[in-house]
C-alpha atoms as a PDB file:
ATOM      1  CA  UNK A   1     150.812  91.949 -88.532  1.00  0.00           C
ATOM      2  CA  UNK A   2     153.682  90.520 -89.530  1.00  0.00           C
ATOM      3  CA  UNK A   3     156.146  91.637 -91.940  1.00  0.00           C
ATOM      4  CA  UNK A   4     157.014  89.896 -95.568  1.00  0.00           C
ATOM      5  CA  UNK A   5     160.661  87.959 -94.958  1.00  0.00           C
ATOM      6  CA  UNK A   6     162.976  89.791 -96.749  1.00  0.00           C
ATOM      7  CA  UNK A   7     164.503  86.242 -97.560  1.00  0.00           C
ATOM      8  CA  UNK A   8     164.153  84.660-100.924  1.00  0.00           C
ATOM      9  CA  UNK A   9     161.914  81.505-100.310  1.00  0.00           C
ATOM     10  CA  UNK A  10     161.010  80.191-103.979  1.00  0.00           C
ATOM     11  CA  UNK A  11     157.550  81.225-104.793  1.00  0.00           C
ATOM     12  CA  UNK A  12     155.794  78.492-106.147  1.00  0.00           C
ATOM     13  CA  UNK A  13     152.939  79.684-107.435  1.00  0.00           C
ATOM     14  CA  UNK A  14     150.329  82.987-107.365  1.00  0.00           C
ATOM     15  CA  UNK A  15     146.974  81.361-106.933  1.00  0.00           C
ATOM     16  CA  UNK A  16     145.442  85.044-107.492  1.00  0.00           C
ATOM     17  CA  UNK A  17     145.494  88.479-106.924  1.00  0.00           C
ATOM     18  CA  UNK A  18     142.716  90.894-106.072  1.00  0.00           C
ATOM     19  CA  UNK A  19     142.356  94.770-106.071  1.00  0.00           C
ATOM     20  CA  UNK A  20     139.817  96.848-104.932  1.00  0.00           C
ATOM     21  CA  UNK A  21     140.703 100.944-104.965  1.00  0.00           C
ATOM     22  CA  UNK A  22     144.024 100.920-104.030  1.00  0.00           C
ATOM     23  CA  UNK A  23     144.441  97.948-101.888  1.00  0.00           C
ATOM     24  CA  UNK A  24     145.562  94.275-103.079  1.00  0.00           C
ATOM     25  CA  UNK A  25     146.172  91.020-102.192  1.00  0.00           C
ATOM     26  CA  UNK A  26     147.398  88.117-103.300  1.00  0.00           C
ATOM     27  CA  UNK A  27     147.629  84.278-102.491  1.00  0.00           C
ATOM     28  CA  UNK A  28     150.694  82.824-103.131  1.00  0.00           C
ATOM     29  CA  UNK A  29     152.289  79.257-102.358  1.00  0.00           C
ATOM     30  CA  UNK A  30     155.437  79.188-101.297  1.00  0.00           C
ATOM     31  CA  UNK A  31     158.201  76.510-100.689  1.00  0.00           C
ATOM     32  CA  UNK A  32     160.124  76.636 -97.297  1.00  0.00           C
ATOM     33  CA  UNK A  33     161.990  74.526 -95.326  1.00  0.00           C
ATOM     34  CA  UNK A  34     159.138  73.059 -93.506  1.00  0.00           C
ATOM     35  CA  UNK A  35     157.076  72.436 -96.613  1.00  0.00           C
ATOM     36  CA  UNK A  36     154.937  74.289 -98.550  1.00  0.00           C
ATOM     37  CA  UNK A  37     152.793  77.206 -97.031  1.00  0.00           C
ATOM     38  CA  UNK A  38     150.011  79.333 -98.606  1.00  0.00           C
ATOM     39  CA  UNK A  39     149.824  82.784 -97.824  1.00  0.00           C
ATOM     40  CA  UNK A  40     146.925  85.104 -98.385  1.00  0.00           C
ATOM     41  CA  UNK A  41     149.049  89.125 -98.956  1.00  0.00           C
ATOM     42  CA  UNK A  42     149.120  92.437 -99.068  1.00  0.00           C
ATOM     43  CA  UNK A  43     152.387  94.462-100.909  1.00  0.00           C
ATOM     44  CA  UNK A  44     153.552  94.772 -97.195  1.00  0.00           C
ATOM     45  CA  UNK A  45     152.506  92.368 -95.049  1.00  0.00           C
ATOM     46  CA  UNK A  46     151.682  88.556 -94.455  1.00  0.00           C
ATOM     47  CA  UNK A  47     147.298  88.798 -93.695  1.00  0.00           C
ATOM     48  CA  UNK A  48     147.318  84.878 -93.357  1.00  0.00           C
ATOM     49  CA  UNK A  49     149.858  81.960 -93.866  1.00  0.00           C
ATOM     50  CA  UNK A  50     149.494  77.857 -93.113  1.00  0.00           C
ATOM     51  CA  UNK A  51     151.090  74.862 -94.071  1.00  0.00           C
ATOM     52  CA  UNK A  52     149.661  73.351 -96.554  1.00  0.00           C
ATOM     53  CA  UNK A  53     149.936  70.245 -98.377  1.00  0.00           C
ATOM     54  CA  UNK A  54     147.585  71.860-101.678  1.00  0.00           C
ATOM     55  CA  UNK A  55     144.938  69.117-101.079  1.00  0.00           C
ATOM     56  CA  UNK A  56     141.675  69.883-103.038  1.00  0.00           C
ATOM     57  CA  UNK A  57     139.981  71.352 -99.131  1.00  0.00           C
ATOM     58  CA  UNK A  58     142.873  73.661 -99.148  1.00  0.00           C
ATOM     59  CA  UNK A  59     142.275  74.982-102.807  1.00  0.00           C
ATOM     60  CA  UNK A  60     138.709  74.957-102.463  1.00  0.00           C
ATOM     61  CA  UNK A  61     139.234  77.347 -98.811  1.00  0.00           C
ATOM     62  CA  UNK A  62     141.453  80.122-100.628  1.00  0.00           C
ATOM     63  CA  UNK A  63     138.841  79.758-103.541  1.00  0.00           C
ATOM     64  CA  UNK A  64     135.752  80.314-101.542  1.00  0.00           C
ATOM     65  CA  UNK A  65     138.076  83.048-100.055  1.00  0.00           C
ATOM     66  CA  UNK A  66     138.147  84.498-103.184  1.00  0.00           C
ATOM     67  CA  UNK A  67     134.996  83.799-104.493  1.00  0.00           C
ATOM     68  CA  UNK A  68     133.816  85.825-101.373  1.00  0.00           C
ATOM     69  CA  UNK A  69     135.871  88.924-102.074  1.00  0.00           C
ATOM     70  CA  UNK A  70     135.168  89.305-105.405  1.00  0.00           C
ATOM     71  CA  UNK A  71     131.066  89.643-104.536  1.00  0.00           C
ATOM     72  CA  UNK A  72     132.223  92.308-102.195  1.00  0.00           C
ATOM     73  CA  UNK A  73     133.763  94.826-104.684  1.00  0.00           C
ATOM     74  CA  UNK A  74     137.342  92.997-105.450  1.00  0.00           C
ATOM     75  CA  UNK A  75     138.115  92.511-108.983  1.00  0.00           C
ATOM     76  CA  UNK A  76     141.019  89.894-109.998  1.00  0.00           C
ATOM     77  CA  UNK A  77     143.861  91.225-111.533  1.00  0.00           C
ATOM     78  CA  UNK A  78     146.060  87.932-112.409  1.00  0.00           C
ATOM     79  CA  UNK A  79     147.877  87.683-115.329  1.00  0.00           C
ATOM     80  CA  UNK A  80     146.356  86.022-118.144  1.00  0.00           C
ATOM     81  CA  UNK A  81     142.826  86.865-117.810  1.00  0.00           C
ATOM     82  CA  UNK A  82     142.267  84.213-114.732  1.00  0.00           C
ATOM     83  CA  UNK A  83     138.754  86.391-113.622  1.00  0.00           C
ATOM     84  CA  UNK A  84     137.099  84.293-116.449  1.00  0.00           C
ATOM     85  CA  UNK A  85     138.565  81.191-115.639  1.00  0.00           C
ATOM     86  CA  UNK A  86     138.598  78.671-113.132  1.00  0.00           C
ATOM     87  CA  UNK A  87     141.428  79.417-110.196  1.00  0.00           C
ATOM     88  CA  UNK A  88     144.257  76.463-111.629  1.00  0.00           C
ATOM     89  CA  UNK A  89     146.250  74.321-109.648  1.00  0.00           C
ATOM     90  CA  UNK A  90     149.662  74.401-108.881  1.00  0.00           C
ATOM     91  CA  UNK A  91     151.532  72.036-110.409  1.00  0.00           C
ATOM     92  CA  UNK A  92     155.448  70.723-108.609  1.00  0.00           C
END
């Protein structure tokens, strides 16, 4: 697996975060030099990462993704309540 950069790329925006027992993950949009790139993450390493350009398939995939985790045991632990709402968008 690979590691989490220790470089600063500006974090655009947490889509969610997840917990179940003592794991968690989170997916987070980031903006590098390439373009943007959505990465699904644990607290040490990178699980999944892709360019994206935040089209609605994209948004839908990590949502589904999410969706999918939570009817296995996960429980969302986003600030501001986000397990009773709908996942937002990003906004640039």
């Amino acid at each position: 697996m690979e590691r989490l950069s220790t470089t600063t790329d500006p974090r655009v925006a947490t889509l969610w975060e997840l917990a179940h027992e003592s794991e968690r993950l989170s997916c987070v949009v980031y903006r590098r030099a390439a373009g943007l790139e959505l990465c699904i993450e644990s607290p040490t390493s990178v699980i999944v990462s892709e360019r994206c350009t935040l089209q609605p398939r994209a948004i839908a995939r990590v949502q589904a993704l999410r969706e999918s985790l939570m009817r296995r045991g996960w429980h969302d632990t986003t600030p501001g309540d986000a397990a009773s709402q709908d996942m937002p968008l990003p906004v640039d």
